[in-house]
N, C-alpha and C. Protein backbone atom coordinates (compact mmCIF):
# COMPACT_ATOMS: atom_id res chain seq x y z
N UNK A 1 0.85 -1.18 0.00
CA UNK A 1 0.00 0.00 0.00
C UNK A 1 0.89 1.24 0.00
N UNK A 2 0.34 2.45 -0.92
CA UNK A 2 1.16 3.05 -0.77
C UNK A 2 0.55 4.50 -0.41
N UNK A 3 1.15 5.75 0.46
CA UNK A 3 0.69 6.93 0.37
C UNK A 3 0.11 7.47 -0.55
N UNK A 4 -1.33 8.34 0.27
CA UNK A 4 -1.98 8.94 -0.85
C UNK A 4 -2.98 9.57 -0.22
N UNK A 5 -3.26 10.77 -0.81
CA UNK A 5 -4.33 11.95 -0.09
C UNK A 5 -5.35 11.58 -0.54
N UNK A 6 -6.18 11.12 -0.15
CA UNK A 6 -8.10 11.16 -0.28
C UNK A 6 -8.91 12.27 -0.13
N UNK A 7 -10.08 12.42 -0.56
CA UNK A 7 -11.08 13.21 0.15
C UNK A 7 -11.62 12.01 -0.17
N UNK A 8 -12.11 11.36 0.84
CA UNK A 8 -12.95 9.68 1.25
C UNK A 8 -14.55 9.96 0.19
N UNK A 9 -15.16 11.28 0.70
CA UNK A 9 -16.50 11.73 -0.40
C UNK A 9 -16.32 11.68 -1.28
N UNK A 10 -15.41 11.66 -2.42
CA UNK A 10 -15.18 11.58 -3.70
C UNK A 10 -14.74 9.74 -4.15
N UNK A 11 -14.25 9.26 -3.49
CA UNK A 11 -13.90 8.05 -3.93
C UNK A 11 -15.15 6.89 -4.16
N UNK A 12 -16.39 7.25 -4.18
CA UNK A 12 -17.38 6.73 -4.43
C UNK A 12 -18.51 7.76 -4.85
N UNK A 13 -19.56 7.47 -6.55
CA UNK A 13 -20.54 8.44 -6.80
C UNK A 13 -21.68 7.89 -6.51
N UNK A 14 -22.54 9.07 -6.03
CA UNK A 14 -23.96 7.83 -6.48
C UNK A 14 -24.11 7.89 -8.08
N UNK A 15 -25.45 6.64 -7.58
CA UNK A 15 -25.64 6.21 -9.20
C UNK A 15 -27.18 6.44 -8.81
N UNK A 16 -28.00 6.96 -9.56
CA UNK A 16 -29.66 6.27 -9.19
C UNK A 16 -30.32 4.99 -8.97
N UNK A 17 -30.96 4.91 -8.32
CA UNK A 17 -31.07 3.28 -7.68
C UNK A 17 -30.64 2.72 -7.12
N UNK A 18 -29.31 2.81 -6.74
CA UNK A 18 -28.59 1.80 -7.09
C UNK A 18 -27.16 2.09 -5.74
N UNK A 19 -26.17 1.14 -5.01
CA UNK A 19 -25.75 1.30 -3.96
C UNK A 19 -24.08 1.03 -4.36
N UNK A 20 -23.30 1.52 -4.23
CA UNK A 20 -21.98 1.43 -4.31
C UNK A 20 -21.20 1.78 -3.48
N UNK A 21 -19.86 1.01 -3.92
CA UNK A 21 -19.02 0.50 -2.67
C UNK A 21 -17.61 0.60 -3.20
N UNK A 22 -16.63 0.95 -2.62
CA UNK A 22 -15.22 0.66 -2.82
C UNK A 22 -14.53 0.48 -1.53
N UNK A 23 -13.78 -1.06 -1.91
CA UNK A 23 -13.33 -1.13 -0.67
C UNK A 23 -11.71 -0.73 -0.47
N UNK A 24 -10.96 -0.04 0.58
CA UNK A 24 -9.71 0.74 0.49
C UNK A 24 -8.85 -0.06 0.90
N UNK A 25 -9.44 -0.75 2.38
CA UNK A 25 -8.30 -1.33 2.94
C UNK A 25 -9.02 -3.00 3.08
N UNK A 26 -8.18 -4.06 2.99
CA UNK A 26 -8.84 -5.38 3.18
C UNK A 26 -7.67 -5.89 3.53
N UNK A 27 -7.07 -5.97 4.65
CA UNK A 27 -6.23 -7.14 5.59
C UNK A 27 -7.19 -7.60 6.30
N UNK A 28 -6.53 -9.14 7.03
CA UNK A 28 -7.19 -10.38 7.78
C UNK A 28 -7.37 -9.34 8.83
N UNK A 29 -7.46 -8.40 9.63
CA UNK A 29 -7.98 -8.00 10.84
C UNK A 29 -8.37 -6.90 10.66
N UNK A 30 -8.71 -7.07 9.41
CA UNK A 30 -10.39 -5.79 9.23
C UNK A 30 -10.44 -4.66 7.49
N UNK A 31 -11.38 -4.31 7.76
CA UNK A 31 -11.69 -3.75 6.17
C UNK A 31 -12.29 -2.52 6.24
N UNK A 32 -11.98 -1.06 5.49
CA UNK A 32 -12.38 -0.16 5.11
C UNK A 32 -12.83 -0.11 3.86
N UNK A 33 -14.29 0.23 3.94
CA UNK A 33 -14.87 0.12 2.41
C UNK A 33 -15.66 1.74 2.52
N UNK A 34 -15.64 2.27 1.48
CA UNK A 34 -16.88 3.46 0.97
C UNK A 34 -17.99 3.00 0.40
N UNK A 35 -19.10 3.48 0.99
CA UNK A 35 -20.37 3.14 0.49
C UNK A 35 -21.18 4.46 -0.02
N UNK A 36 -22.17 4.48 -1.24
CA UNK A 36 -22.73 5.65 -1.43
C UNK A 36 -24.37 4.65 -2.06
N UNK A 37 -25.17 5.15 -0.88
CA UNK A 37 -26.16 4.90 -1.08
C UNK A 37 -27.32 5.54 -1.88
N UNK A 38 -28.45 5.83 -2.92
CA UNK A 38 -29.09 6.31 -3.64
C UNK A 38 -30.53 6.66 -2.77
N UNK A 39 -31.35 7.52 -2.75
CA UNK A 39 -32.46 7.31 -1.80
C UNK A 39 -33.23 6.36 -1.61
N UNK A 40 -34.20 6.15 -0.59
CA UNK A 40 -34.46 4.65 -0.55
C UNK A 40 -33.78 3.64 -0.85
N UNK A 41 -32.47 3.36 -0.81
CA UNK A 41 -31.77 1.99 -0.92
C UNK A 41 -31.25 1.78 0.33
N UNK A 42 -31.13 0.43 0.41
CA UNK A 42 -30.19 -0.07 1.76
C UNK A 42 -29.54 -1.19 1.87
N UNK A 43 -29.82 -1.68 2.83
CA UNK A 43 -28.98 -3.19 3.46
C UNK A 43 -29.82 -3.74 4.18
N UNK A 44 -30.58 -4.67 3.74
CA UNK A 44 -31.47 -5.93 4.78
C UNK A 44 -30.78 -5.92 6.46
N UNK A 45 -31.53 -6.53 7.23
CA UNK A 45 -31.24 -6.71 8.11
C UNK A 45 -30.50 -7.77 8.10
N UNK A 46 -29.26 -7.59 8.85
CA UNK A 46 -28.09 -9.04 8.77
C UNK A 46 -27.05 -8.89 10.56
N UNK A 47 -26.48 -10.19 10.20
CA UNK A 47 -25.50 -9.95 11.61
C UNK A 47 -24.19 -10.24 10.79
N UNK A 48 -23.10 -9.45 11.68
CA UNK A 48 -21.90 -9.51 11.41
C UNK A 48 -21.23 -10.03 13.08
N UNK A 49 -20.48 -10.80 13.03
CA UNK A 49 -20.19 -11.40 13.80
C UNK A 49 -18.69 -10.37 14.95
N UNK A 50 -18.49 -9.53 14.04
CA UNK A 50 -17.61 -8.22 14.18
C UNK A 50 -18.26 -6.50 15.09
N UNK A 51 -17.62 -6.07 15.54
CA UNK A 51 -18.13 -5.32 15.83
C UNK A 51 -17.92 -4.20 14.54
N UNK A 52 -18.50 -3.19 14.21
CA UNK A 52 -18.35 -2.25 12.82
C UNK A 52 -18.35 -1.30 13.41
N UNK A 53 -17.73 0.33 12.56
CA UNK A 53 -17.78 1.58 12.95
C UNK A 53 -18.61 2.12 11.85
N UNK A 54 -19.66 2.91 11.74
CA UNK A 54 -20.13 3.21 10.29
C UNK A 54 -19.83 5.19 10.95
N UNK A 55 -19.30 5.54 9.88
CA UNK A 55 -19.24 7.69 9.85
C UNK A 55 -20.02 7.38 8.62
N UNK A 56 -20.61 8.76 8.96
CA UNK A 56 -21.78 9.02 7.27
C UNK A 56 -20.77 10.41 7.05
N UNK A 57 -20.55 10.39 6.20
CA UNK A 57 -19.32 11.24 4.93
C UNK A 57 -20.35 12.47 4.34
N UNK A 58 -21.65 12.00 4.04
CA UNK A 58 -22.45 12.91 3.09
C UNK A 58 -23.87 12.67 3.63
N UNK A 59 -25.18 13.43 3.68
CA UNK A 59 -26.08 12.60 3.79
C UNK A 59 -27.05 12.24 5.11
N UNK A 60 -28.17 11.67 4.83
CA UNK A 60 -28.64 11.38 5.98
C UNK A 60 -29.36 9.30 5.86
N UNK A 61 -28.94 8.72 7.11
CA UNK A 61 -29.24 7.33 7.48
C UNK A 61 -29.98 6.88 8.38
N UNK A 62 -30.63 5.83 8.10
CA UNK A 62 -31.35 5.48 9.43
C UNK A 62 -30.55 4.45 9.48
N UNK A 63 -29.68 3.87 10.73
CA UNK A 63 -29.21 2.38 11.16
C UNK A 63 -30.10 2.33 12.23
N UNK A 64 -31.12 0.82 11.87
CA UNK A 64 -31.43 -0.12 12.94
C UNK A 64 -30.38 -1.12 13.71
N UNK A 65 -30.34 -1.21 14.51
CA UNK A 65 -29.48 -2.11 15.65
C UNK A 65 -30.46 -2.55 15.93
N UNK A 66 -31.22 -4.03 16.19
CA UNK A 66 -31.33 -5.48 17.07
C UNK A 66 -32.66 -4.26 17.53
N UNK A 67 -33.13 -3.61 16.69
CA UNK A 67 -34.79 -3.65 16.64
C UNK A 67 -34.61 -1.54 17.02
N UNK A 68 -33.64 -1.11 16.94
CA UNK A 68 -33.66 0.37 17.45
C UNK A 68 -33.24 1.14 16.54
N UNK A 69 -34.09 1.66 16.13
CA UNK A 69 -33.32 3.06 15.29
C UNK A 69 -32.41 4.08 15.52
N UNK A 70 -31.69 4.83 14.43
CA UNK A 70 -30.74 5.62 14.71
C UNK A 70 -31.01 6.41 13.50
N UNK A 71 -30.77 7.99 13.93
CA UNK A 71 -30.77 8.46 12.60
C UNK A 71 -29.64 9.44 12.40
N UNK A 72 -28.82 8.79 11.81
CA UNK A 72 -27.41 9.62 11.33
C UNK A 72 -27.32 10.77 10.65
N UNK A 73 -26.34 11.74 10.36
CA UNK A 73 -26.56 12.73 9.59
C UNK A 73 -25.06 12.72 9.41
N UNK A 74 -24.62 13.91 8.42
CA UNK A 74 -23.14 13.83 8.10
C UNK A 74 -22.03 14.33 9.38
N UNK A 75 -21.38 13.74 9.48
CA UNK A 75 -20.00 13.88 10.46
C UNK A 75 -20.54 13.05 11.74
N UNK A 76 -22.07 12.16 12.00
CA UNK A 76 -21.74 11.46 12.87
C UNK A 76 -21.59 10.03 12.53
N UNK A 77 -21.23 9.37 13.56
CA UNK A 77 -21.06 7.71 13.43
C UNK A 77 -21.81 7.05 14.54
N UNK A 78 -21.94 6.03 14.37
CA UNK A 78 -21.94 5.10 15.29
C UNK A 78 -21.63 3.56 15.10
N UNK A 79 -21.17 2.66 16.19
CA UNK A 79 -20.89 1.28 16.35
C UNK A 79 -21.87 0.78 16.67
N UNK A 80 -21.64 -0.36 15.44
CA UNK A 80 -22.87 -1.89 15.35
C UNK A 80 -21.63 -2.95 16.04
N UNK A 81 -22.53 -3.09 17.09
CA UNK A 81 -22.00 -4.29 18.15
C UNK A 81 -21.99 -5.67 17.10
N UNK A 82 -20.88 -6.17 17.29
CA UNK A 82 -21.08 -7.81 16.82
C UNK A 82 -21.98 -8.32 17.14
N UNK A 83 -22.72 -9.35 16.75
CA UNK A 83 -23.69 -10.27 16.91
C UNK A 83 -24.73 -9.67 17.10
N UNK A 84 -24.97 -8.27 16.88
CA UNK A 84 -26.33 -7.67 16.58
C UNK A 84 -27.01 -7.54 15.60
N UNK A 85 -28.01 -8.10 15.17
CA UNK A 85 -28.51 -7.82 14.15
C UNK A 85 -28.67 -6.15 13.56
N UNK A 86 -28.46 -5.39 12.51
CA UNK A 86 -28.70 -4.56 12.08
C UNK A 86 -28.84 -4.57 10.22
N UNK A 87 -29.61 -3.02 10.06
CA UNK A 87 -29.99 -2.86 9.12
C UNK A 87 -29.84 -1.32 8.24
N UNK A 88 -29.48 -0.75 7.28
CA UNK A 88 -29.50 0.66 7.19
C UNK A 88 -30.20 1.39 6.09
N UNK A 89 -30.78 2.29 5.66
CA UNK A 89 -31.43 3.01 4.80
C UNK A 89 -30.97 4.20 4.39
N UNK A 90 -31.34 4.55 3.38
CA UNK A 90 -30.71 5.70 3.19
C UNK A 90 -32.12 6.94 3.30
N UNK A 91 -32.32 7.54 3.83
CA UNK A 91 -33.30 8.81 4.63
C UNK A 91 -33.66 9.90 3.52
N UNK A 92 -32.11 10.10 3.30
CA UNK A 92 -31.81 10.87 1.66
C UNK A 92 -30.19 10.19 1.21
N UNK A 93 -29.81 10.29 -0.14
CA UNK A 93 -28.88 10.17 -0.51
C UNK A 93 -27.88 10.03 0.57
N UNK A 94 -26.93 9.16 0.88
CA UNK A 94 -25.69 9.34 1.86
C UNK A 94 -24.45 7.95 1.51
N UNK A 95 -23.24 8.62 1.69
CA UNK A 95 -22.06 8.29 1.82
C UNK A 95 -21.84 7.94 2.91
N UNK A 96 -21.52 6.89 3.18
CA UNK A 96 -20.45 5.95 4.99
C UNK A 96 -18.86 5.92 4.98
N UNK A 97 -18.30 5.64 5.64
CA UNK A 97 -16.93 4.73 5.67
C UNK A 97 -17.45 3.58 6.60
N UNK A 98 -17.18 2.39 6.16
CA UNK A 98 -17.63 1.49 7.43
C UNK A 98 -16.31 0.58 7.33
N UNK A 99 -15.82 0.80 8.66
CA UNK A 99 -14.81 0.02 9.48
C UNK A 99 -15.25 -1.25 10.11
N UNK A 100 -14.42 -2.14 9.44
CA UNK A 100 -15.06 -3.56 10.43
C UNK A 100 -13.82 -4.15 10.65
N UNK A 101 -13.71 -4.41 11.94
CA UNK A 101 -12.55 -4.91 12.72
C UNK A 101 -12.40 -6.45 13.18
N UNK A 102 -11.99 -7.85 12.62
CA UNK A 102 -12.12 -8.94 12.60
C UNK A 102 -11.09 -9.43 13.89
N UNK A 103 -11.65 -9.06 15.18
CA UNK A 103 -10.77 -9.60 16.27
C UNK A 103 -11.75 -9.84 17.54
């Protein structure tokens, strides 16, 4: 890997409909990916066995956690506990970084 300046908001566009992803970093003890979600799109409800960090970059989110809502806006985050079920939407258009840490 080598040095390099980002602005993290640019390294993923939306598309209409439609949900995209680039992932930056992928070693065995965890992964940084960009996500840019389109309105109304999301992610089913699922478990990750990891605990995750999600920052919203752009945008506004709803993350459910294990039956509770959250409603994100740009520059905050929050952590999805491992073995919790969760789920996310997009409220309006929004950009994440989601950190997931495999330890």
């Amino acid at each position: 890997m080598t040095e390099k300046i980002s602005n993290m908001e640019d390294l993923v566009a939306y598309q209409d409909g439609s949900i995209v992803s680039k992932e930056i970093i992928k070693k065995p003890t965890g992964t940084t990916t960009i996500f840019a979600f389109d309105r109304d799109q999301g992610l089913s409800e699922h478990t990750a066995p990891f605990d995750a960090l999600v920052y919203i970059l752009d945008g506004e989110a709803e993350i459910i956690i294990a039956g509770e809502p959250h409603q994100l806006k740009t520059g905050e985050m929050i952590i999805m506990p491992g073995g919790k079920p969760h789920a996310l939407k997009a409220v309006k258009r929004f950009k994440m970084m989601l950190v997931m840490i495999r330890s």
